[in-house]
N, C-alpha and C. Protein backbone atom coordinates (compact mmCIF):
# COMPACT_ATOMS: atom_id res chain seq x y z
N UNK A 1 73.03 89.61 98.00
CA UNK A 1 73.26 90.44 96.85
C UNK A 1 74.57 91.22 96.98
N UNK A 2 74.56 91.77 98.53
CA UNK A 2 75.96 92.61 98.10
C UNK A 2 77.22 91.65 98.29
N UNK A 3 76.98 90.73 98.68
CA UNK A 3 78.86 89.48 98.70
C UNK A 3 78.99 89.50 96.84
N UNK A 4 77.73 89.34 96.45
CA UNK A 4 77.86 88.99 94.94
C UNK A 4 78.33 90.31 94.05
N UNK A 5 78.09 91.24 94.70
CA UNK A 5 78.41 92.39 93.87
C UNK A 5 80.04 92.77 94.37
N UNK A 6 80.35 92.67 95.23
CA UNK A 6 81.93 92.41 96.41
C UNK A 6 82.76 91.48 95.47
N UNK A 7 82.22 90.67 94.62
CA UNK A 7 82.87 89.30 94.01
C UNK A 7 83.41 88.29 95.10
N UNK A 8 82.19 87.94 95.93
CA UNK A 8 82.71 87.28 97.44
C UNK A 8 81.04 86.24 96.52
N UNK A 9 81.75 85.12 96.42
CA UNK A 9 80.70 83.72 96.26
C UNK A 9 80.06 83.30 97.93
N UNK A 10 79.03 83.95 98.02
CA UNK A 10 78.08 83.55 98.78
C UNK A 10 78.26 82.54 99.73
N UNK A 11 78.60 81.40 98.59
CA UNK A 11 78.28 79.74 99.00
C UNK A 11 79.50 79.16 99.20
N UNK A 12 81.31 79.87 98.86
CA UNK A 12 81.95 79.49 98.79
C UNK A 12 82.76 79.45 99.81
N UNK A 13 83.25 78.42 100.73
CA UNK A 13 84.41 78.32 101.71
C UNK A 13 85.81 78.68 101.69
N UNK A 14 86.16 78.41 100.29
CA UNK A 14 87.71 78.57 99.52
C UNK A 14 87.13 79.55 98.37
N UNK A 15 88.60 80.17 98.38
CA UNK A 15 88.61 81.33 96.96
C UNK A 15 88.67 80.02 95.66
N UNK A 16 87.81 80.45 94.39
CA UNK A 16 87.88 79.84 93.23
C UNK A 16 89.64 79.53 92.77
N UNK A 17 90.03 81.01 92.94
CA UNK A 17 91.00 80.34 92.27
C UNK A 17 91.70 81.94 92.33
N UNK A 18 93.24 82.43 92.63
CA UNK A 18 93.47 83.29 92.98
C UNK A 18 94.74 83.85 90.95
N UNK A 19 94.60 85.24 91.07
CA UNK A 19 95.50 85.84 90.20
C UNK A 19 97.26 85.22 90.22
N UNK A 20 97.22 84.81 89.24
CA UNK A 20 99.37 84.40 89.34
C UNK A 20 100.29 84.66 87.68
N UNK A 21 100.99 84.98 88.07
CA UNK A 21 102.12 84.85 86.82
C UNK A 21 101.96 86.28 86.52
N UNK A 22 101.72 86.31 85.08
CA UNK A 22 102.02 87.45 83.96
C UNK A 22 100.45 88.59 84.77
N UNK A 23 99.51 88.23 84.84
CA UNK A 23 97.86 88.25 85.42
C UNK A 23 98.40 88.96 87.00
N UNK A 24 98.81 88.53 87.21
CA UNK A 24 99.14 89.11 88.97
C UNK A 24 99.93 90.05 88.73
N UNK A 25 101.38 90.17 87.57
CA UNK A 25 102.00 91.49 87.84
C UNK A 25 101.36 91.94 87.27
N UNK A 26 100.87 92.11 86.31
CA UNK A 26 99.83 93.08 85.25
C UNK A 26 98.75 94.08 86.15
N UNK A 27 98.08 93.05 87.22
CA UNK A 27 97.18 93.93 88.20
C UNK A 27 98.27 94.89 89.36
N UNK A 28 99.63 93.98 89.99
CA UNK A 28 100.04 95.11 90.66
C UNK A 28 100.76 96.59 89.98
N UNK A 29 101.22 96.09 88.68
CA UNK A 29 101.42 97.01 87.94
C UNK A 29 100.14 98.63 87.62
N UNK A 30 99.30 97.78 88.17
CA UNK A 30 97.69 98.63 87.35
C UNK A 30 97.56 99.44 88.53
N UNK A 31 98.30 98.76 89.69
CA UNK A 31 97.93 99.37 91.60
C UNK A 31 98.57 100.27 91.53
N UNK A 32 100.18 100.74 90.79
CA UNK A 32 101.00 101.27 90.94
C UNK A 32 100.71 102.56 90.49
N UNK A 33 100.22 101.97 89.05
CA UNK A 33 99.94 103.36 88.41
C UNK A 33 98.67 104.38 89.17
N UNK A 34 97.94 103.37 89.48
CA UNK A 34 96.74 103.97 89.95
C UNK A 34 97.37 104.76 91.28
N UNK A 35 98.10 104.51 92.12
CA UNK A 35 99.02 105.31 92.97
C UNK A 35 99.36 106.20 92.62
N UNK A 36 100.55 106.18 91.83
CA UNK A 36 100.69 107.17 91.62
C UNK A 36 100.25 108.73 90.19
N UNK A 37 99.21 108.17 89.70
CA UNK A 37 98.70 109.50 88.89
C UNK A 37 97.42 110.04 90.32
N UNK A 38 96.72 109.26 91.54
CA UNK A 38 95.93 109.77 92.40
C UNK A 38 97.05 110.70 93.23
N UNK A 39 98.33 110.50 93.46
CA UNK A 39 99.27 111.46 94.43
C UNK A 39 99.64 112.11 92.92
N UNK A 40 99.65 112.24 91.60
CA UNK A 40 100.27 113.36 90.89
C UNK A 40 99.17 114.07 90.51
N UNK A 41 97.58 113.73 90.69
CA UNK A 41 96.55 114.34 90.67
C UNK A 41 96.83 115.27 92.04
N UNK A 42 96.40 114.79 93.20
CA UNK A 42 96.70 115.24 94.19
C UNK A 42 97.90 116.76 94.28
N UNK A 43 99.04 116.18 94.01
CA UNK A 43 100.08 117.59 93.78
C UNK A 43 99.32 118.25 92.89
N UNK A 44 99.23 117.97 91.85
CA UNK A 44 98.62 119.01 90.99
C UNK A 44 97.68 120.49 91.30
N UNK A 45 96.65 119.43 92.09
CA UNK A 45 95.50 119.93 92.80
C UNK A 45 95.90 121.18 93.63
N UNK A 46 97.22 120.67 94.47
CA UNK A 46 97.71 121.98 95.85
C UNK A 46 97.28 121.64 96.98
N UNK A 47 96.61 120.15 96.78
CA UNK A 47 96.08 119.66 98.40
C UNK A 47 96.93 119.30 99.32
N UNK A 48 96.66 119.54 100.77
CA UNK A 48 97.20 118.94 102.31
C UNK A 48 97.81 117.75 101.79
N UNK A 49 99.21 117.60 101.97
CA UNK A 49 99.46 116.60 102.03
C UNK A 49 99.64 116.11 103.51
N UNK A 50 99.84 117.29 104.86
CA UNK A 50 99.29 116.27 106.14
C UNK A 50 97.75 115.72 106.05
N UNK A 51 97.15 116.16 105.23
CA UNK A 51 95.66 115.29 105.14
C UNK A 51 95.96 113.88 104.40
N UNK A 52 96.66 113.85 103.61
CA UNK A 52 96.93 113.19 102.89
C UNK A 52 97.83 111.41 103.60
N UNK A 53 98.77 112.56 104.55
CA UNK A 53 99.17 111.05 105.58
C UNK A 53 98.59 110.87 106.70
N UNK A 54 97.23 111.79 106.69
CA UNK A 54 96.65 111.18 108.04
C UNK A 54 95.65 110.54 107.71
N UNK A 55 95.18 110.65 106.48
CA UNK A 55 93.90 109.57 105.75
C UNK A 55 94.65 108.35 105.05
N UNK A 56 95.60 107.88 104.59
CA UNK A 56 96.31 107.43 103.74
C UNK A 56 95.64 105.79 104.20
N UNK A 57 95.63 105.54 105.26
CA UNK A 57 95.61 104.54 105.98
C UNK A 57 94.10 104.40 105.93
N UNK A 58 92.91 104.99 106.28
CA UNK A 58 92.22 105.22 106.67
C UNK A 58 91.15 104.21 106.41
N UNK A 59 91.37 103.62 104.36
CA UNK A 59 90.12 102.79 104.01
C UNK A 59 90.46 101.22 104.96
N UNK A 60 91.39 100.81 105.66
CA UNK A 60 91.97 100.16 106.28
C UNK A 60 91.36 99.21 107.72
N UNK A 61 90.66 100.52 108.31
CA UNK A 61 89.51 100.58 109.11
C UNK A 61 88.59 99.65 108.83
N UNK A 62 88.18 99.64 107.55
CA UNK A 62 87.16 98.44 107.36
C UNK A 62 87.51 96.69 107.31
N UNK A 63 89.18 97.00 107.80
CA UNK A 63 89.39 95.85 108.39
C UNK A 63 88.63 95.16 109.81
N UNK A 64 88.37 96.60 110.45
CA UNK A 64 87.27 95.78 111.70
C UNK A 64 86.16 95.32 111.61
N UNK A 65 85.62 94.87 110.14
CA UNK A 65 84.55 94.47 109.87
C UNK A 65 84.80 92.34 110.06
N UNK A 66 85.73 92.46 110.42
CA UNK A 66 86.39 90.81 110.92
C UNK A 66 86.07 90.69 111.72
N UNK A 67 85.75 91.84 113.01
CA UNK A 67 85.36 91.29 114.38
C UNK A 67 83.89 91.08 113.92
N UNK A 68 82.78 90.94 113.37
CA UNK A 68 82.01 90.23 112.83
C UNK A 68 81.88 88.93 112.53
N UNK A 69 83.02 88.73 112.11
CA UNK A 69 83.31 87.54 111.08
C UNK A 69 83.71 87.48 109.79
N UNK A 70 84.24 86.66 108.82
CA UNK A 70 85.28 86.74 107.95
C UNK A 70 84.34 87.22 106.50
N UNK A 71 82.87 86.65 106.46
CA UNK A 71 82.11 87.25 105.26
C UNK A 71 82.10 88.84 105.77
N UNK A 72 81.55 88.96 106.84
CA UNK A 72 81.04 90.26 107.44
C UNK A 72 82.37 91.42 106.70
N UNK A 73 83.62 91.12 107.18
CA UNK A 73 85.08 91.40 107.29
C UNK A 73 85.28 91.92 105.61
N UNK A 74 85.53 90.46 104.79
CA UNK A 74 85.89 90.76 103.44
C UNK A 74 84.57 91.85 102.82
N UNK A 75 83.35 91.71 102.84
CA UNK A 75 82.54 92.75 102.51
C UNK A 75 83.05 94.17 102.75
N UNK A 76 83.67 94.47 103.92
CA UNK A 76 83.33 95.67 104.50
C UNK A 76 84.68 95.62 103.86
N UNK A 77 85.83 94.86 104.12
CA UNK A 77 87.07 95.27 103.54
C UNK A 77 86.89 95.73 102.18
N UNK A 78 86.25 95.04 100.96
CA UNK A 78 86.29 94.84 99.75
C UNK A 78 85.17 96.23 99.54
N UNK A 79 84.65 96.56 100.11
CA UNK A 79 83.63 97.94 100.10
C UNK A 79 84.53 99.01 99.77
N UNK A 80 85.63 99.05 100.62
CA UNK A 80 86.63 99.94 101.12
C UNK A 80 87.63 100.01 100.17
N UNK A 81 87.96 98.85 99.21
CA UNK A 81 89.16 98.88 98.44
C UNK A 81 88.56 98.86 97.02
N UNK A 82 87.49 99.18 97.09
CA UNK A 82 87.23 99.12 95.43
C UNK A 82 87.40 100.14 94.60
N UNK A 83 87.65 100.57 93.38
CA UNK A 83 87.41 102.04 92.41
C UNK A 83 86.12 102.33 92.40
N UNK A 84 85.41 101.40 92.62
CA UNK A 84 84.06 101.81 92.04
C UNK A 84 83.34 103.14 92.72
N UNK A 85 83.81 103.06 94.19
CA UNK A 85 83.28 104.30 94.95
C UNK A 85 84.22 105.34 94.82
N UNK A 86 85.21 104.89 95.14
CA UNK A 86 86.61 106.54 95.08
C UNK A 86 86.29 107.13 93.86
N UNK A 87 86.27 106.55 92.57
CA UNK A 87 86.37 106.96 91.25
C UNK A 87 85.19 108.15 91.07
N UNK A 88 84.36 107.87 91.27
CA UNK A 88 83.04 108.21 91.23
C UNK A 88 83.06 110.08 92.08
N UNK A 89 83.41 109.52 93.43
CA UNK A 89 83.81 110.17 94.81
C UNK A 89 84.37 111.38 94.12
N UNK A 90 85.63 110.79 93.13
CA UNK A 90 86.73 112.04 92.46
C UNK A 90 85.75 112.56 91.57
N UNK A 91 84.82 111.65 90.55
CA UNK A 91 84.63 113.14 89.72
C UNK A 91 83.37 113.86 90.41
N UNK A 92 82.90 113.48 91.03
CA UNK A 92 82.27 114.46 92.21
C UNK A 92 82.54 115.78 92.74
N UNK A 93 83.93 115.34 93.17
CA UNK A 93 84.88 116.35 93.72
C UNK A 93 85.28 117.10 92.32
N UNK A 94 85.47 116.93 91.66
CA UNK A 94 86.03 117.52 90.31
C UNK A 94 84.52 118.61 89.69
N UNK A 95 83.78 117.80 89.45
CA UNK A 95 82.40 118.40 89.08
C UNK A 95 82.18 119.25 89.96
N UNK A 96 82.01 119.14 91.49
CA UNK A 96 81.49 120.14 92.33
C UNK A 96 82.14 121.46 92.82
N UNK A 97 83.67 121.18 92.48
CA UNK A 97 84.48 122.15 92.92
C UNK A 97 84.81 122.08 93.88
N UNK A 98 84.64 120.98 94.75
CA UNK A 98 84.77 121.15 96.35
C UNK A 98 86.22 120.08 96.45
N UNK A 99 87.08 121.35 97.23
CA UNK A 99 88.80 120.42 97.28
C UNK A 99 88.88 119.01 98.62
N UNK A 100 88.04 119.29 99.36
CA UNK A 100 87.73 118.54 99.94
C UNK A 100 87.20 116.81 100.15
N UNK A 101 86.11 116.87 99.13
CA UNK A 101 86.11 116.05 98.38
C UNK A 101 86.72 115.02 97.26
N UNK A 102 87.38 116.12 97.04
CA UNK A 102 88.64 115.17 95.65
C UNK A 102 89.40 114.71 96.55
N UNK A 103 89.97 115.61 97.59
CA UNK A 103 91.49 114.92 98.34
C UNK A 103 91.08 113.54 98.84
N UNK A 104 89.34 113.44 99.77
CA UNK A 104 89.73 112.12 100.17
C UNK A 104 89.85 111.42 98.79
N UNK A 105 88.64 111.38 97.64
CA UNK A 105 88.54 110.19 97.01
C UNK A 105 90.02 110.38 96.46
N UNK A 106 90.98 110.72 96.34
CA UNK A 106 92.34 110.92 95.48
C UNK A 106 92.75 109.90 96.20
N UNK A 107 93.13 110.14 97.54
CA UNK A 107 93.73 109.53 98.66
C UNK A 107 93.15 108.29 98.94
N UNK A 108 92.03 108.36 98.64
CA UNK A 108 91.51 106.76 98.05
C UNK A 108 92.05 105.86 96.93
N UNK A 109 91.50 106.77 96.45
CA UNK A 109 92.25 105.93 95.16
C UNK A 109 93.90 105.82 95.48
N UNK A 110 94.92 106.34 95.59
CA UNK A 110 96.25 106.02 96.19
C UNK A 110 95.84 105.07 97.29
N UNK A 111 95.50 104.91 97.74
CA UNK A 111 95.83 104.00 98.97
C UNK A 111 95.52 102.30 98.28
N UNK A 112 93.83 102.56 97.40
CA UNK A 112 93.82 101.31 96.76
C UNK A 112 94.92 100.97 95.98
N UNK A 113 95.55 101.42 95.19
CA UNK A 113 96.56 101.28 94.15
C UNK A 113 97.71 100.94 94.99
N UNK A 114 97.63 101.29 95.97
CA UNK A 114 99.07 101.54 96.68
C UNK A 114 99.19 99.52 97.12
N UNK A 115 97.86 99.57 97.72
CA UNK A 115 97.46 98.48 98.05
C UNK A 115 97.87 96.94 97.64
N UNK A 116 97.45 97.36 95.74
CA UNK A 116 97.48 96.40 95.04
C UNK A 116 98.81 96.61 94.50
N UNK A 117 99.57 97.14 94.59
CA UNK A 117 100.69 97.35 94.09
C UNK A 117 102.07 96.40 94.98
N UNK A 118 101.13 96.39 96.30
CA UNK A 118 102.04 95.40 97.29
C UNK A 118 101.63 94.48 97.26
N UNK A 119 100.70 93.68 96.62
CA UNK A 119 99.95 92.65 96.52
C UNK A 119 98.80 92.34 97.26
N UNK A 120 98.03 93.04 98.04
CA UNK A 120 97.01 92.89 98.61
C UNK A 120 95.76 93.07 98.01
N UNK A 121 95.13 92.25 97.59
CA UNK A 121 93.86 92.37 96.57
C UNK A 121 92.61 92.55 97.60
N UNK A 122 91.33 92.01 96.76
CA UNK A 122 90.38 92.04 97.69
C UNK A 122 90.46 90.28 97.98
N UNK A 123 89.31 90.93 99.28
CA UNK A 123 89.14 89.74 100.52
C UNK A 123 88.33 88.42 99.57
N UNK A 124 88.53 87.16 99.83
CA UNK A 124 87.27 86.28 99.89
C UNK A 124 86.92 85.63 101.37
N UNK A 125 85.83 85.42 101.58
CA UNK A 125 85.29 85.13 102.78
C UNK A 125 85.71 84.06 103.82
N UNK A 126 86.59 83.19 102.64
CA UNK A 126 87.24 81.90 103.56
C UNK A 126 88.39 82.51 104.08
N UNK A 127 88.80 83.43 104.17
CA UNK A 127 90.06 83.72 105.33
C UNK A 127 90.68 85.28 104.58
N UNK A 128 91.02 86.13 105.55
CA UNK A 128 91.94 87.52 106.02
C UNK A 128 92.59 87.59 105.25
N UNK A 129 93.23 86.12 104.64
CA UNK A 129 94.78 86.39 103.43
C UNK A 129 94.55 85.50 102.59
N UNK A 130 93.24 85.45 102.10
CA UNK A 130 92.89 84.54 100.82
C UNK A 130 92.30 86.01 99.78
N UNK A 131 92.72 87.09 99.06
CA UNK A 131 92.78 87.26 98.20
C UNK A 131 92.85 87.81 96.76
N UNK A 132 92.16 88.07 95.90
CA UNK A 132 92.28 87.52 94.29
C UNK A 132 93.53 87.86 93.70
N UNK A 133 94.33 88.46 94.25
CA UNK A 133 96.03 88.34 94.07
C UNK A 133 96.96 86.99 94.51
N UNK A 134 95.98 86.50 95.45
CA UNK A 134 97.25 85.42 96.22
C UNK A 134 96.83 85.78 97.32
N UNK A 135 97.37 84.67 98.15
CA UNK A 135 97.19 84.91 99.83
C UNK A 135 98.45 85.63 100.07
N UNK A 136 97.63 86.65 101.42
CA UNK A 136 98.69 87.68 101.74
C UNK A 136 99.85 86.67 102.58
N UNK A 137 101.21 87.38 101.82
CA UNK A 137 102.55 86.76 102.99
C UNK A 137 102.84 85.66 101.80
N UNK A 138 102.07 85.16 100.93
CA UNK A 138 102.56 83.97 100.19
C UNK A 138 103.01 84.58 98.60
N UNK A 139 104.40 84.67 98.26
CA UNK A 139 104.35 84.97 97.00
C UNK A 139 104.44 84.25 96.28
């Protein structure tokens, strides 16, 4: 259930079929922005920005979900790079009042955007640089 909710095909060895052309800049374009209104949220806010470059990196970590193995890997990667949790995370932080809270999910959200903005999408299970942008290193 959760590869399927990850958008990781269960059953599949190879990615279906990866983002290209007009579709691929359109999403790194979408990374960019999402970058940067989470760092002009962020200024806004008055938050640490040494918190800010010492987490920046941080959802990244769930790259060691590879020493598992490559489903194990893209799950935990694709856990890590999604909106679905940061987004959420922020209006949390927003609702609760707590600055703490917003900075990471902010800094989340920047880091995903930042992410996709260099072309690194999420994982599929057949390999580290297979995907839904393109394989990493291949433009």
């Amino acid at each position: 259930m959760t590869a399927t909710v990850f958008g990781l095909d269960a059953g599949a060895s190879t990615p279906a079929g990866f983002a290209s052309g007009s579709v691929r800049a359109t999403l790194r374009v979408e990374g960019a922005v999402a970058f940067a209104a989470a760092a002009a949220l962020y200024a806004q806010a008055g938050l640490s920005w040494p918190l800010f470059a010492l987490l920046f990196l941080a959802p990244d970590l769930a790259m060691l979900g590879y020493w598992i193995g490559a489903r194990a890997g893209a799950v935990a990667y694709n856990v890590a790079h999604t909106y679905a949790l940061a987004l959420p995370l922020a209006l949390a932080g927003l609702l609760t009042g707590e600055p703490a809270v917003l900075a990471v999910a902010l800094i989340w959200v920047a880091h995903i955007g930042f992410d996709r903005a260099l072309g690194y999408g999420l994982k599929y299970p057949s390999a580290f640089g297979d995907t839904h942008l393109g394989r990493v290193g291949r433009r």
